[in-house]
N, C-alpha and C. Protein backbone atom coordinates (compact mmCIF):
# COMPACT_ATOMS: atom_id res chain seq x y z
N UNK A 1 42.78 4.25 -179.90
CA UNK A 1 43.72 5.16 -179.34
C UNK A 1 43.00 6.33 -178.71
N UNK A 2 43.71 6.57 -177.69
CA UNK A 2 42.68 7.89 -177.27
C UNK A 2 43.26 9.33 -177.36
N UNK A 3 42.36 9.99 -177.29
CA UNK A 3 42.68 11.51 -178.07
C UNK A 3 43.23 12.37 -176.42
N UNK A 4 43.85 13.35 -177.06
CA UNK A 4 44.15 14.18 -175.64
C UNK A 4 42.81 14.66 -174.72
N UNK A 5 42.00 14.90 -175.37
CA UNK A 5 40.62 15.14 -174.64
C UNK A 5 40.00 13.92 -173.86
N UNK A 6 40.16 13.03 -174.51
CA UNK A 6 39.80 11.48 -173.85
C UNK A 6 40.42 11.38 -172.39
N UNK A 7 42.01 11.68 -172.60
CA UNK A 7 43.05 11.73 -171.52
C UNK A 7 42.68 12.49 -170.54
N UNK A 8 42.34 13.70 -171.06
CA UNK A 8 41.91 14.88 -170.01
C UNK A 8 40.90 14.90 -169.22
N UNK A 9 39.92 14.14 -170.00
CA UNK A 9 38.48 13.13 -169.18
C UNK A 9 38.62 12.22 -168.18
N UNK A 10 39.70 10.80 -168.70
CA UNK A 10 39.82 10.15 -167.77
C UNK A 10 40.92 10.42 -166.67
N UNK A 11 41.34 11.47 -166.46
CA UNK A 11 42.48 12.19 -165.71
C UNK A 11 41.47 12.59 -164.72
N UNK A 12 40.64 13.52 -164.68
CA UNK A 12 39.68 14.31 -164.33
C UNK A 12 38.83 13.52 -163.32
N UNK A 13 38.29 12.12 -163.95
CA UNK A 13 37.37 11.44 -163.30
C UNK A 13 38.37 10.49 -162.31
N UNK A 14 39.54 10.30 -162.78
CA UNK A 14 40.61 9.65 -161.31
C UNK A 14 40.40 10.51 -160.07
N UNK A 15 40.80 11.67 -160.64
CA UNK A 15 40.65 12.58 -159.55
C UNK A 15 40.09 13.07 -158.53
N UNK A 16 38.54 12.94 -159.25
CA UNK A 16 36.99 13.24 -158.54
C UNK A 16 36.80 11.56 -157.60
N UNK A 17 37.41 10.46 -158.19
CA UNK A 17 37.46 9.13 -157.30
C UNK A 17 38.42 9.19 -156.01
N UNK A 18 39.46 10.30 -156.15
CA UNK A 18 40.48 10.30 -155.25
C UNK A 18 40.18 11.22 -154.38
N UNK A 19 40.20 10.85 -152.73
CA UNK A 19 39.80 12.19 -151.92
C UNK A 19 41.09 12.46 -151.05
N UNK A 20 41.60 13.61 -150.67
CA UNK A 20 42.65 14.03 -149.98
C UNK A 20 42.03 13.83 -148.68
N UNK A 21 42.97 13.18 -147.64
CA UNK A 21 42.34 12.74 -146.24
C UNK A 21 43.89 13.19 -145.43
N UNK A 22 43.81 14.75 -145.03
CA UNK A 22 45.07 14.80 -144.09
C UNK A 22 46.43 14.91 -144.58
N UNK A 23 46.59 14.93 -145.97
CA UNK A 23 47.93 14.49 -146.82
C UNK A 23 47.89 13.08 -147.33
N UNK A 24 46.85 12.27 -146.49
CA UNK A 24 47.44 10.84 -147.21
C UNK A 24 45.71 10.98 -148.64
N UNK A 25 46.15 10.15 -149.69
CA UNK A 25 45.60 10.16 -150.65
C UNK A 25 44.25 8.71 -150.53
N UNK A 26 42.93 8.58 -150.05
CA UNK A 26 42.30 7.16 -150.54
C UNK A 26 41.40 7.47 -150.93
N UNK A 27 40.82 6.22 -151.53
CA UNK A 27 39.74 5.96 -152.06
C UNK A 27 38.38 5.97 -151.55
N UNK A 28 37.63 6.89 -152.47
CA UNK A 28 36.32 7.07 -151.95
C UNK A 28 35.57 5.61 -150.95
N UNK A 29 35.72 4.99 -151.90
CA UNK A 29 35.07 3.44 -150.98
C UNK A 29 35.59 2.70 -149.97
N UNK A 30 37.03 3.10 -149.92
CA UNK A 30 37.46 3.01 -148.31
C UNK A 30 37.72 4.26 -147.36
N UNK A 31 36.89 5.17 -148.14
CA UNK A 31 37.16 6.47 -146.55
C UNK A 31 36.43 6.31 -145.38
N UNK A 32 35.51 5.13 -145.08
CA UNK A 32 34.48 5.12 -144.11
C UNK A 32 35.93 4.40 -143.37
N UNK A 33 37.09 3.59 -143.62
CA UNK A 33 37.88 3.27 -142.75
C UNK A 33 38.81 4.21 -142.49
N UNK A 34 39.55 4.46 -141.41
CA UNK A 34 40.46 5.78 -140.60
C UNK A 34 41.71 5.03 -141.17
N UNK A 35 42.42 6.03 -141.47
CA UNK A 35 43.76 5.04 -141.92
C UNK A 35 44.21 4.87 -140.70
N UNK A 36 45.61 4.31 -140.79
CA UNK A 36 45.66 3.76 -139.20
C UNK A 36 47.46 4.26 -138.97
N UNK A 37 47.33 4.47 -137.96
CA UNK A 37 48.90 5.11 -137.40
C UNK A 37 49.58 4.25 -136.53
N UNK A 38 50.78 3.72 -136.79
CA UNK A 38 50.88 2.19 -135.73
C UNK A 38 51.31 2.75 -134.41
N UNK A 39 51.42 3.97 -133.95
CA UNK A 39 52.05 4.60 -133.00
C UNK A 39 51.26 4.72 -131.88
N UNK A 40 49.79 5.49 -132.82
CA UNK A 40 48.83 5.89 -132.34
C UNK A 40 48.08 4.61 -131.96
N UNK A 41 48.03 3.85 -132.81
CA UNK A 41 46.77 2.69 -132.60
C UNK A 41 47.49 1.76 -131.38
N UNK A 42 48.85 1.37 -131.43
CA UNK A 42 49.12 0.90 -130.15
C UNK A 42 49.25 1.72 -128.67
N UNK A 43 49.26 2.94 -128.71
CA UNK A 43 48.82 3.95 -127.63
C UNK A 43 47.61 3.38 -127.15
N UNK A 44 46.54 3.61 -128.11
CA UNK A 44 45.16 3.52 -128.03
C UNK A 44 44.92 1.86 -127.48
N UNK A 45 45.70 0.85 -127.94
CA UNK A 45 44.97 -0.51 -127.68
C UNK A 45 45.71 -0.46 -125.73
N UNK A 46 46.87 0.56 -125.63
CA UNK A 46 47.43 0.45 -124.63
C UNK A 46 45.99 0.77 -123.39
N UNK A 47 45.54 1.87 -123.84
CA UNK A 47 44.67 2.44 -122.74
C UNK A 47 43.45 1.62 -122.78
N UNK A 48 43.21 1.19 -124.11
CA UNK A 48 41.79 0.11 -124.47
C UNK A 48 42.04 -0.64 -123.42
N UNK A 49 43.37 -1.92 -122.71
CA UNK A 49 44.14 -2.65 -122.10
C UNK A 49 43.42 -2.61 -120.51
N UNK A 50 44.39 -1.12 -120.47
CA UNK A 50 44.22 0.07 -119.16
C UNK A 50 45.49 -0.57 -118.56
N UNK A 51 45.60 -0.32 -117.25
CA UNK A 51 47.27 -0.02 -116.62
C UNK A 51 47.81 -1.57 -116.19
N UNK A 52 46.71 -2.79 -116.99
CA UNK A 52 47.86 -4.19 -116.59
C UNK A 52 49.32 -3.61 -117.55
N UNK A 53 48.70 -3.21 -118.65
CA UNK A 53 50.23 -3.00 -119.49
C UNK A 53 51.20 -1.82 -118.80
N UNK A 54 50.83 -0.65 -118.24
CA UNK A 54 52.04 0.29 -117.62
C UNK A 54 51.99 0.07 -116.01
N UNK A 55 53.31 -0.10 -115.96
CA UNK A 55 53.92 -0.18 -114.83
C UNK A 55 53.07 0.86 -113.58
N UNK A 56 53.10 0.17 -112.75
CA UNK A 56 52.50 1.32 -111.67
C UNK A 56 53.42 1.95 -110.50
N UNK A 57 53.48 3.36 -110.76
CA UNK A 57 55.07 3.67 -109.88
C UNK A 57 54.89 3.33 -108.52
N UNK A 58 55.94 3.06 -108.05
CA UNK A 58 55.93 2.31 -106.65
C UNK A 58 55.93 2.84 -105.50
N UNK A 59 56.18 4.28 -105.53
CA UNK A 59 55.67 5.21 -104.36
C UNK A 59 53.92 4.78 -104.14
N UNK A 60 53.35 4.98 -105.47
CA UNK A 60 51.47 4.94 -105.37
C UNK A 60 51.27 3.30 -104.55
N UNK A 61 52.01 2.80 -105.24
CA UNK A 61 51.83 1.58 -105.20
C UNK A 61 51.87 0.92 -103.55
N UNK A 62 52.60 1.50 -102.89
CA UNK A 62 53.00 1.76 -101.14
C UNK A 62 52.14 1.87 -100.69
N UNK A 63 51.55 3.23 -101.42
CA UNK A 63 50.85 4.31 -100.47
C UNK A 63 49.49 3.66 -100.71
N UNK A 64 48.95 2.86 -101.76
CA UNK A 64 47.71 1.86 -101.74
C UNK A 64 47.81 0.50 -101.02
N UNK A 65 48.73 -0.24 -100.66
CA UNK A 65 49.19 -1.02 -100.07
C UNK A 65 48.86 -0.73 -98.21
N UNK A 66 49.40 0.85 -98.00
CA UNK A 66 48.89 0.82 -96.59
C UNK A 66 47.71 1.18 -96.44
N UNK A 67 47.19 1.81 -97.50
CA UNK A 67 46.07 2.04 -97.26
C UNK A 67 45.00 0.98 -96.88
N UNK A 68 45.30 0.26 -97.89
CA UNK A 68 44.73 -1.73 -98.11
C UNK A 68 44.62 -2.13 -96.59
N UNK A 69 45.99 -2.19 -96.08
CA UNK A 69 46.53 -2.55 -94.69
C UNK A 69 45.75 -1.73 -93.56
N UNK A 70 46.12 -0.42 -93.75
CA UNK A 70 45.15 0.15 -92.41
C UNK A 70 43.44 0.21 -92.68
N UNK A 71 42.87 -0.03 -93.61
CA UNK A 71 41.47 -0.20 -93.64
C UNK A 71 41.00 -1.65 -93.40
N UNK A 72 42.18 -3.01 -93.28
CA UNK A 72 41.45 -3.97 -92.68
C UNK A 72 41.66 -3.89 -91.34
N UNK A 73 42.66 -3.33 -90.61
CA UNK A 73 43.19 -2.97 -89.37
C UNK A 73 41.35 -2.21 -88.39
N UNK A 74 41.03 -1.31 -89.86
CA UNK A 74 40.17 -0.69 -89.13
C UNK A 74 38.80 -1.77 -89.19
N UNK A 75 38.51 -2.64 -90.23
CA UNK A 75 37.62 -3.30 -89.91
C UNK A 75 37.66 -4.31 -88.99
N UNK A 76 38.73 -4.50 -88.94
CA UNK A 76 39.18 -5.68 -87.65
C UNK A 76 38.80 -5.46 -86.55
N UNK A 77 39.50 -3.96 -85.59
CA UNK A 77 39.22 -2.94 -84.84
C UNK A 77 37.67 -2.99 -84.84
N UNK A 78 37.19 -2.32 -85.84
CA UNK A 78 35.55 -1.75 -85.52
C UNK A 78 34.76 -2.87 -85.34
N UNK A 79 35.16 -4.21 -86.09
CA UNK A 79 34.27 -5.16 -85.45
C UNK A 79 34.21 -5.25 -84.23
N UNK A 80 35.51 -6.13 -83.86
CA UNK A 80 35.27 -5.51 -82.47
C UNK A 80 34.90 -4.65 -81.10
N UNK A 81 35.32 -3.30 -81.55
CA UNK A 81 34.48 -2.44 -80.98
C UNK A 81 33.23 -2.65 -81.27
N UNK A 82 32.53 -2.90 -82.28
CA UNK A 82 31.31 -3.14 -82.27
C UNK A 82 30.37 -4.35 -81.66
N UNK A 83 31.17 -5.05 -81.27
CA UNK A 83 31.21 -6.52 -81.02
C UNK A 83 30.94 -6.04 -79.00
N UNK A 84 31.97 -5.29 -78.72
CA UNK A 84 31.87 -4.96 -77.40
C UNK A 84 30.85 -4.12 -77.38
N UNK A 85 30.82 -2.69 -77.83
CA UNK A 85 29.74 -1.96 -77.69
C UNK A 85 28.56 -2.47 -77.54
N UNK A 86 28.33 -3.61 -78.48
CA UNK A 86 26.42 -4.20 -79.00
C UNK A 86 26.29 -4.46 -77.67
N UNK A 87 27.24 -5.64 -76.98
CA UNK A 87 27.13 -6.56 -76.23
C UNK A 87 26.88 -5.95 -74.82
N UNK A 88 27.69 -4.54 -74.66
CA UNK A 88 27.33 -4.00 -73.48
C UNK A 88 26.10 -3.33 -73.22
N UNK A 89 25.29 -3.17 -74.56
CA UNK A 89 24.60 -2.17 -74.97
C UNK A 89 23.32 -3.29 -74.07
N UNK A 90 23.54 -4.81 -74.88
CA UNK A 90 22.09 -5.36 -74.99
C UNK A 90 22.20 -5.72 -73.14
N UNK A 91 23.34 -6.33 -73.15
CA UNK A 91 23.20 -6.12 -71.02
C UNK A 91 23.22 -5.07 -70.25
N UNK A 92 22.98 -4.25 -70.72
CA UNK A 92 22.51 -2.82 -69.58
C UNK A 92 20.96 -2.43 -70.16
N UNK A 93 20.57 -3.01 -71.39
CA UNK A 93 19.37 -2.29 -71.64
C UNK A 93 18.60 -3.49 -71.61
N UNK A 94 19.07 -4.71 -71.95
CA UNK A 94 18.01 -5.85 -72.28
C UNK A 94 17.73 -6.39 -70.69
N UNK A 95 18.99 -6.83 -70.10
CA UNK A 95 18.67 -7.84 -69.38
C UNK A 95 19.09 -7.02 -67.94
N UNK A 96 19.27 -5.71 -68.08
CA UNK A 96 19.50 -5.03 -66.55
C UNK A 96 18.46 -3.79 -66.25
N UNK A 97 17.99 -4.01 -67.68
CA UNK A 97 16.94 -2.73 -67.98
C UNK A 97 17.17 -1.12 -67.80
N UNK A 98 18.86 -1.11 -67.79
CA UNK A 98 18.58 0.32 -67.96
C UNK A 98 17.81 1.09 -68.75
N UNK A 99 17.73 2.55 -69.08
CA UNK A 99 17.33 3.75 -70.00
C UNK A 99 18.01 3.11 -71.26
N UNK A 100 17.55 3.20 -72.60
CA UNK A 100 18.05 3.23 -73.46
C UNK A 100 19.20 4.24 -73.73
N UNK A 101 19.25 5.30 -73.66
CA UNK A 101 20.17 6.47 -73.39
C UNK A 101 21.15 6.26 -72.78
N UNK A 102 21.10 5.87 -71.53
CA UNK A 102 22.23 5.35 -70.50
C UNK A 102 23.02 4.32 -70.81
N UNK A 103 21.96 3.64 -71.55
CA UNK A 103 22.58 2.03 -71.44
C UNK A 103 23.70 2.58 -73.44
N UNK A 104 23.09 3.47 -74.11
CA UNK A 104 23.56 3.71 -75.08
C UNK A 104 25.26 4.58 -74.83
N UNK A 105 24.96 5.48 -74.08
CA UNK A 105 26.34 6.16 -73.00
C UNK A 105 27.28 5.31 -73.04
N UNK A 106 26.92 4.62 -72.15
CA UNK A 106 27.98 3.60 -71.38
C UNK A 106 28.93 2.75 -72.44
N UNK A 107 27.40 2.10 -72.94
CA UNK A 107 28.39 1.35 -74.28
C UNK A 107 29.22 1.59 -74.94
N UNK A 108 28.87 2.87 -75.34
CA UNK A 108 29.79 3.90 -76.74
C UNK A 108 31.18 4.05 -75.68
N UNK A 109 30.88 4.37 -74.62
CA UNK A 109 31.78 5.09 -73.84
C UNK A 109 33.36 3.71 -73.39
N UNK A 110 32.97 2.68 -73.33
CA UNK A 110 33.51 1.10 -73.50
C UNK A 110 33.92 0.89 -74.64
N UNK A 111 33.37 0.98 -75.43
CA UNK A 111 33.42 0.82 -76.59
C UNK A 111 34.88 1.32 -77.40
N UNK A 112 34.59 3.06 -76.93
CA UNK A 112 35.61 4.18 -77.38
C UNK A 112 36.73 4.07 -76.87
N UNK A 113 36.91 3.97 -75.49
CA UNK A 113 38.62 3.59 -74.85
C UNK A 113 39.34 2.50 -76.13
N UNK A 114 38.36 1.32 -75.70
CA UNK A 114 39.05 0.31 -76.66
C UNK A 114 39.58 1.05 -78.03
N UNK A 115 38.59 1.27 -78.64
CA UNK A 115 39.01 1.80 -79.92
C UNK A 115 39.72 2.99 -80.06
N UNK A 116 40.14 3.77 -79.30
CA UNK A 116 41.23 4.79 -79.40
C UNK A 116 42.23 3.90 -79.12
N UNK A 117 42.81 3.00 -78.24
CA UNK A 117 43.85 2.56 -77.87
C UNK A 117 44.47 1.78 -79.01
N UNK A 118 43.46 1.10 -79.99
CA UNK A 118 43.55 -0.04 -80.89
C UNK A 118 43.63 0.89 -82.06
N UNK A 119 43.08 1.74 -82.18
CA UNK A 119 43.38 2.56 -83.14
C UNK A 119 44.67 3.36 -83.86
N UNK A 120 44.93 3.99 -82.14
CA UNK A 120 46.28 4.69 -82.46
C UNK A 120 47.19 4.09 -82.23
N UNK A 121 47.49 2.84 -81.94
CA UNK A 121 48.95 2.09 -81.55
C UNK A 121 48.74 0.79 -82.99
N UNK A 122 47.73 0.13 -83.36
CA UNK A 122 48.01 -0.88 -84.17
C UNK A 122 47.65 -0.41 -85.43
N UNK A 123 45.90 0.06 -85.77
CA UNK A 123 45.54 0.69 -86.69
C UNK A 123 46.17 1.63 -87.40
N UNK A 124 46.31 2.73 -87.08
CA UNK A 124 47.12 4.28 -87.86
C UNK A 124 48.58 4.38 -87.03
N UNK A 125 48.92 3.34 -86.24
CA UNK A 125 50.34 3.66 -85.68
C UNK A 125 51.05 4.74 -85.77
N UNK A 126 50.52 5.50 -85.18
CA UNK A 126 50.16 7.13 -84.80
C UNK A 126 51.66 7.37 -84.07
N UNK A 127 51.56 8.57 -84.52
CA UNK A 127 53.14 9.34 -83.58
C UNK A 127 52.87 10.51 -83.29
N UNK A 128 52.07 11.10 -83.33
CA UNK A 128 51.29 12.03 -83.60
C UNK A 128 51.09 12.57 -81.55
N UNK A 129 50.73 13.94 -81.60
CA UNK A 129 50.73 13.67 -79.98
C UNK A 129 49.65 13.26 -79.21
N UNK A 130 49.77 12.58 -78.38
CA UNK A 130 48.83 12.15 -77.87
C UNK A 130 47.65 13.07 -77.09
N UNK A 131 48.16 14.20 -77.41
CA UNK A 131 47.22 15.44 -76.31
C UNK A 131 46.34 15.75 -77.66
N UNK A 132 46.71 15.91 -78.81
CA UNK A 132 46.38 16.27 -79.81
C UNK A 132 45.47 14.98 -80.23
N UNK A 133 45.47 13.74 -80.16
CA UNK A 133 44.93 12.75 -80.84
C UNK A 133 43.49 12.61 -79.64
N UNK A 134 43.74 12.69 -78.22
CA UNK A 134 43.06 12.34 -77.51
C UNK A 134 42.02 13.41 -77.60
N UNK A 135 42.13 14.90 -78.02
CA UNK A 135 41.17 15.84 -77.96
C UNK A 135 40.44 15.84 -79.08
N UNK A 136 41.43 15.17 -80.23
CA UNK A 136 40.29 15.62 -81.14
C UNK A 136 39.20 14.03 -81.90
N UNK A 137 39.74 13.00 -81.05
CA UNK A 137 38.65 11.99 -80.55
C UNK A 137 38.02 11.96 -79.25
N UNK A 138 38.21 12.52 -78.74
CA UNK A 138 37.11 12.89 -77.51
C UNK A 138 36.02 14.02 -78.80
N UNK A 139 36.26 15.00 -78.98
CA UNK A 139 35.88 15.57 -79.86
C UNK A 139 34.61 14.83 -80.66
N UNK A 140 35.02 14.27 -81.97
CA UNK A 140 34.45 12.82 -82.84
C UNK A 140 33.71 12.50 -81.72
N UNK A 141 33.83 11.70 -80.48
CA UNK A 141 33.32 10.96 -79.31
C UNK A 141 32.11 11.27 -79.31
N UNK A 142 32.06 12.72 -78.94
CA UNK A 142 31.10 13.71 -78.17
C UNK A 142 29.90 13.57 -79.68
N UNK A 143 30.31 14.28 -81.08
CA UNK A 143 29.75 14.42 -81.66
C UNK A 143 28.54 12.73 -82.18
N UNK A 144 29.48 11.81 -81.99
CA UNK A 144 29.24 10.21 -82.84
C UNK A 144 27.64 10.15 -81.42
N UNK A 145 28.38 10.39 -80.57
CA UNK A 145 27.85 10.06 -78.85
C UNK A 145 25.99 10.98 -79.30
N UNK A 146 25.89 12.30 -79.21
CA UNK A 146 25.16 13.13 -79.51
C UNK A 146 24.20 12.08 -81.08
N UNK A 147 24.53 11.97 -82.16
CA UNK A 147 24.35 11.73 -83.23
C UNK A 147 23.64 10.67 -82.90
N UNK A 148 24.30 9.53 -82.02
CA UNK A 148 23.44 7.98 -81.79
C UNK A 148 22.55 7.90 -81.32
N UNK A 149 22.76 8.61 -80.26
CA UNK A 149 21.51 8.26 -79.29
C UNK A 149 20.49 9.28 -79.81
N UNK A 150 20.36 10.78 -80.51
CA UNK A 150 19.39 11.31 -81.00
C UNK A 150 18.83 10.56 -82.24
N UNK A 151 19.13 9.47 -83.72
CA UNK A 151 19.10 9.00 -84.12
C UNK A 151 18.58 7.71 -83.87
N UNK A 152 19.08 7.06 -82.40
CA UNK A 152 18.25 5.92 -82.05
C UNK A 152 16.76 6.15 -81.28
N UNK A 153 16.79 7.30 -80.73
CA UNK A 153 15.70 7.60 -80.18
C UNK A 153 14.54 8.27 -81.75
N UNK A 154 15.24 8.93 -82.35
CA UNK A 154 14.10 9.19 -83.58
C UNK A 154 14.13 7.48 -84.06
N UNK A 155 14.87 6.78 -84.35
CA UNK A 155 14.38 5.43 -85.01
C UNK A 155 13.29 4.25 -84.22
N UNK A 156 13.76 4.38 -83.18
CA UNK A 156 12.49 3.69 -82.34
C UNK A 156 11.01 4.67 -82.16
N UNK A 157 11.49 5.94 -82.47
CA UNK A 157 9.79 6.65 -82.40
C UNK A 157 9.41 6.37 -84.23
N UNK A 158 10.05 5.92 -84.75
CA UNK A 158 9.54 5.13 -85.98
C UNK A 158 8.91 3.97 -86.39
N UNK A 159 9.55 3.51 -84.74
CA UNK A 159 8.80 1.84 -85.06
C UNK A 159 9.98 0.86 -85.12
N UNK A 160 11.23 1.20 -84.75
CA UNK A 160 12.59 0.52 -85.58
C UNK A 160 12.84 -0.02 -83.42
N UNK A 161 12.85 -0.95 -83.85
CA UNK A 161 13.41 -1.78 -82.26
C UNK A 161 14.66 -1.31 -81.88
N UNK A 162 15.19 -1.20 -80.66
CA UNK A 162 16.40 -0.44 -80.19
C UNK A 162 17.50 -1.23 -80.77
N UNK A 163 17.66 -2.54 -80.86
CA UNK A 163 18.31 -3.33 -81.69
C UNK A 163 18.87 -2.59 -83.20
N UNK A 164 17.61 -2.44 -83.87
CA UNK A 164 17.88 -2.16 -85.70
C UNK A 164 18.41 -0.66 -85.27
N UNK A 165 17.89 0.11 -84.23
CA UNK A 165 18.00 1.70 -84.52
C UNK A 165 19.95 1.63 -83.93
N UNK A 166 20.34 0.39 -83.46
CA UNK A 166 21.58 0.55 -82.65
C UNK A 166 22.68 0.20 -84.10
N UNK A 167 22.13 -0.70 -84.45
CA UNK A 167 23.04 -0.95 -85.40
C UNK A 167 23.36 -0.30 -86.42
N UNK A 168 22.10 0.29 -87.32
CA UNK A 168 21.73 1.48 -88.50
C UNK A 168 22.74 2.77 -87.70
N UNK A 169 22.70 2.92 -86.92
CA UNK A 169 23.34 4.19 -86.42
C UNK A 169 24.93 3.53 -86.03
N UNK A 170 25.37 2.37 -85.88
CA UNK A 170 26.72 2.20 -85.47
C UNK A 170 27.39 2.14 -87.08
N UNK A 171 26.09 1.86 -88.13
CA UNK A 171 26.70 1.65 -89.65
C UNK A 171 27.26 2.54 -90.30
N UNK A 172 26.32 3.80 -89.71
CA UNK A 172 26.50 5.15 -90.50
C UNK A 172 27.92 6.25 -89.50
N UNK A 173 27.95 5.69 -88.14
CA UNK A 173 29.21 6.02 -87.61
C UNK A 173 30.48 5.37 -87.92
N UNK A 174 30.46 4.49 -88.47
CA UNK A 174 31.75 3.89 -89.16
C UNK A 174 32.46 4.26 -90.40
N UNK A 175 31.09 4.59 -91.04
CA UNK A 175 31.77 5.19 -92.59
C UNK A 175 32.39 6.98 -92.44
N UNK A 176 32.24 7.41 -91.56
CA UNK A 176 32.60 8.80 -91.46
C UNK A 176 33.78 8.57 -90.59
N UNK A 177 33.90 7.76 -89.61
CA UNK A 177 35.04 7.69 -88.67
C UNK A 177 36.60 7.02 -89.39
N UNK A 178 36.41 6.16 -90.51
CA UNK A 178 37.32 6.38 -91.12
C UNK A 178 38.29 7.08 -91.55
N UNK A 179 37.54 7.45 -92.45
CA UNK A 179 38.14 8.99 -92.86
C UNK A 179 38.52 9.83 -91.77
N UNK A 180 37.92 10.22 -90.87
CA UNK A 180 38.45 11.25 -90.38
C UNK A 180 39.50 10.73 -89.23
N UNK A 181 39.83 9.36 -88.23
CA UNK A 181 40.29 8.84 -88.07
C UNK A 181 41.81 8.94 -88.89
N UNK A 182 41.90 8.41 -90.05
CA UNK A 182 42.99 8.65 -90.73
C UNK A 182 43.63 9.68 -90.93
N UNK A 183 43.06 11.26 -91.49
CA UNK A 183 42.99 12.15 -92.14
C UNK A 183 43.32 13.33 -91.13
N UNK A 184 42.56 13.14 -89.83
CA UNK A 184 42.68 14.03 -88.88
C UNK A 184 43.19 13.40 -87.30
N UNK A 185 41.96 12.52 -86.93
CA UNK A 185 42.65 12.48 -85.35
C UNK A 185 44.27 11.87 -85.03
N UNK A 186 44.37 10.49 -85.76
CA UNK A 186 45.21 9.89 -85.91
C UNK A 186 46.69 10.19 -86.80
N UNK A 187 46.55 11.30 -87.62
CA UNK A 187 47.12 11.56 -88.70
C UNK A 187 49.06 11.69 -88.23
């Protein structure tokens, strides 16, 4: 039989085994596990998931959709323009021998009609005014125009054939004309 002191011992040592975690009561040898909240833990497996499980509101959902839409519009477009540009580029400089410069002019300059026209009527189907769209791609024009041909002329004083320096420079004018294309001329 055990004595009240016995009681008061093994009372004592329950106690020192029992740790308070937050209000809820466990055991020393399972506190390395988090108790678990079913509220919380399916929140958590929700985001573990990520957004196949929540709905995606359908305004965003539009507005990524055209986006989707007018960025193949624009690769469609820029191939082409690029497709014309190269082509005018390599028959005025390859096989008619203009200036590299000149023959770089001209191209861009062929090149650019097309792609404003294709741009603002199919690409960004623009409503926007046309006095306003045409100045501030003439604008872009001038700057892309300036940028290439100083760029192709430093790349061939590198050693880079008018070829690689035409293309490296039509690569790095595409990724900026996007954006601003969308954002500003076309907007």
């Amino acid at each position: 039989m055990m004595t009240s002191e016995d009681e008061q011992k093994s009372e004592t040592s329950r106690q020192e085994n029992v740790v308070s975690d937050g209000g809820e009561l466990t055991c020393p040898a399972n506190s390395a596990r988090e108790p678990t909240d079913p509220v919380n833990s399916s929140r958590e497996s929700a985001e573990l998931i990520g957004s196949a499980e929540t709905p995606e509101h359908p305004a965003r959902k539009r507005q990524l959709n055209k986006l989707f839409k007018q960025g193949l519009r624009y690769v469609i477009v820029g191939f082409s323009s690029f497709a014309l540009e190269f082509l005018l580029f390599v028959v005025l400089h390859e096989l008619i021998a203009i200036n590299v410069v000149v023959s770089n002019v001209i191209a861009i300059t062929g090149a650019s009609i097309y792609n404003f026209i294709m741009s603002r009527s199919w690409t960004f189907k623009s409503t926007s005014s046309l006095l306003r769209s045409i100045t501030l791609y003439i604008l872009l024009f001038i700057w892309n125009q300036i940028f290439s041909s100083w760029t192709i002329l430093f790349l061939i004083g590198m050693d880079f054939s008018a070829m690689i320096a035409k293309i490296i420079t039509m690569a790095i004018i595409v990724c900026w004309n996007f954006v601003l294309y969308r954002k500003v001329v076309f907007k």
